[in-house]
Protein backbone atom coordinates (compact mmCIF):
# COMPACT_ATOMS: atom_id res chain seq x y z
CA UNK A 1 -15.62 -15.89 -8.09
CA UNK A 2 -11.94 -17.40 -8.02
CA UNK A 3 -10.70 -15.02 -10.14
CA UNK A 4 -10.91 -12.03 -7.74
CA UNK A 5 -7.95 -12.17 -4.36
CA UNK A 6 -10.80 -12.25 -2.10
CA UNK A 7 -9.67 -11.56 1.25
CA UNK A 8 -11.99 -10.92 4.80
CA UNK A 9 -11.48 -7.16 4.18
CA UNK A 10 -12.51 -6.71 0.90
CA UNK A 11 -15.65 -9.03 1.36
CA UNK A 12 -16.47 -7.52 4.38
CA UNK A 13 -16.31 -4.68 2.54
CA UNK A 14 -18.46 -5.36 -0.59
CA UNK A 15 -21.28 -7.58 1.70
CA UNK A 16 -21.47 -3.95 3.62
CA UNK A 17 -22.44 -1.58 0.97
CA UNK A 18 -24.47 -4.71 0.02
CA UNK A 19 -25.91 -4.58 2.77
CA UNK A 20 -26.68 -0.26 3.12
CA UNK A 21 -28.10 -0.39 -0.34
CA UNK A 22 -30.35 -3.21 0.71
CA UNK A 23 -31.54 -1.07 4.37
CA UNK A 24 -31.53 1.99 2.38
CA UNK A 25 -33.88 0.53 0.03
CA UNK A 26 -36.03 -0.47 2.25
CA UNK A 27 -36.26 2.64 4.08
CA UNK A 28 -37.31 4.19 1.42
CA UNK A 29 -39.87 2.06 0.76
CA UNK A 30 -41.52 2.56 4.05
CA UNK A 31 -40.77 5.85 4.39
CA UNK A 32 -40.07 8.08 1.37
CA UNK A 33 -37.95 10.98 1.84
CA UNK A 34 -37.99 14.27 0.18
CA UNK A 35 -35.14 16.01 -1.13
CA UNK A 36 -33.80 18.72 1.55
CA UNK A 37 -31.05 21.27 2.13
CA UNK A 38 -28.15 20.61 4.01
CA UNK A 39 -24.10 21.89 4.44
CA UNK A 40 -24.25 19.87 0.86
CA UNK A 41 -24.28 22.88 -1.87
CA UNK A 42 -27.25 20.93 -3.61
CA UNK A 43 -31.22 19.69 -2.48
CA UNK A 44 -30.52 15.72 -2.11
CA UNK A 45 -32.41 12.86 -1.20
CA UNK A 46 -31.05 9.98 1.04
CA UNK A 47 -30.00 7.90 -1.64
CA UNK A 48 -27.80 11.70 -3.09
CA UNK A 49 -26.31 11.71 0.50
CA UNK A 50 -25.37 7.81 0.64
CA UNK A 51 -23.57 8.42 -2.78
CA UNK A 52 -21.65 11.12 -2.29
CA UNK A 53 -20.92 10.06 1.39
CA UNK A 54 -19.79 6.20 -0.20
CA UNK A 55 -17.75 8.67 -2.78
CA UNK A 56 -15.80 10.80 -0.58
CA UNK A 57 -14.97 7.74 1.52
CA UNK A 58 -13.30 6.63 -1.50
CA UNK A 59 -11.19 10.14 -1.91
CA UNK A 60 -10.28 9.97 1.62
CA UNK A 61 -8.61 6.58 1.30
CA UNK A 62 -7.42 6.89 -1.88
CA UNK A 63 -5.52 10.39 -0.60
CA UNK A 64 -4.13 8.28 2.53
CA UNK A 65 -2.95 5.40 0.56
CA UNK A 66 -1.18 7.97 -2.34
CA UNK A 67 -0.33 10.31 0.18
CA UNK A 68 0.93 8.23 3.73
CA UNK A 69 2.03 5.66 4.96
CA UNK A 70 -0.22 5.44 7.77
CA UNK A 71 -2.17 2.60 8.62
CA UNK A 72 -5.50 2.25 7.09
CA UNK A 73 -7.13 2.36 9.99
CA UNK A 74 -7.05 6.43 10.30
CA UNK A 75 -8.62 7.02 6.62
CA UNK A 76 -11.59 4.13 7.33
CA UNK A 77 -12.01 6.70 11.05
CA UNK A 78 -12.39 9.39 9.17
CA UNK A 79 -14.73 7.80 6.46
CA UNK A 80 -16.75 6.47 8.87
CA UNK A 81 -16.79 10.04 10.30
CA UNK A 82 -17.84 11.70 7.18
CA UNK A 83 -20.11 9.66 6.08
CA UNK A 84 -22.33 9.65 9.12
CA UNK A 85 -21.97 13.51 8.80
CA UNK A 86 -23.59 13.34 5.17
CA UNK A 87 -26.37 11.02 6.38
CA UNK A 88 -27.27 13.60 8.97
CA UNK A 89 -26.47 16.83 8.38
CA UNK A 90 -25.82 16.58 4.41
């Protein structure tokens, strides 16, 4: 793997969606879900709302890294924000 800059961030970052995939998994192992309604426009299933929650993340700091020059501490907030908010309520 020397040909990737890893840094702590970024491999923090990777071994935690490593790691929700894995828990997620699991979950639904031992407890299937069924697709349900939510603010989302569409029926989705846990899995839907992980994807488009790990997704928008991705807009979010991709729009404050094109867009500011603000740390990027405020866009992983917010991320964290929405993507509990998709979990739940999605």
């Amino acid at each position: 793997m020397g040909w990737m800059a890893w840094t702590l961030p970024s491999a923090l970052f990777f071994i935690t969606i490593a790691c929700m995939l894995l828990v997620m998994t699991v979950f639904e192992v031992l407890r299937p879900c069924v697709e349900r309604k939510g603010f989302l426009p569409i029926r989705t299933t846990r899995g839907d709302r992980l994807f488009i929650g790990l997704l928008g993340s991705a807009y979010i700091h991709l729009f404050f890294i094109g867009m500011t020059d603000l740390p990027i501490w405020y866009p992983f907030g917010i991320s964290i924000v929405w993507l509990i908010s998709v979990l739940r309520w999605g």
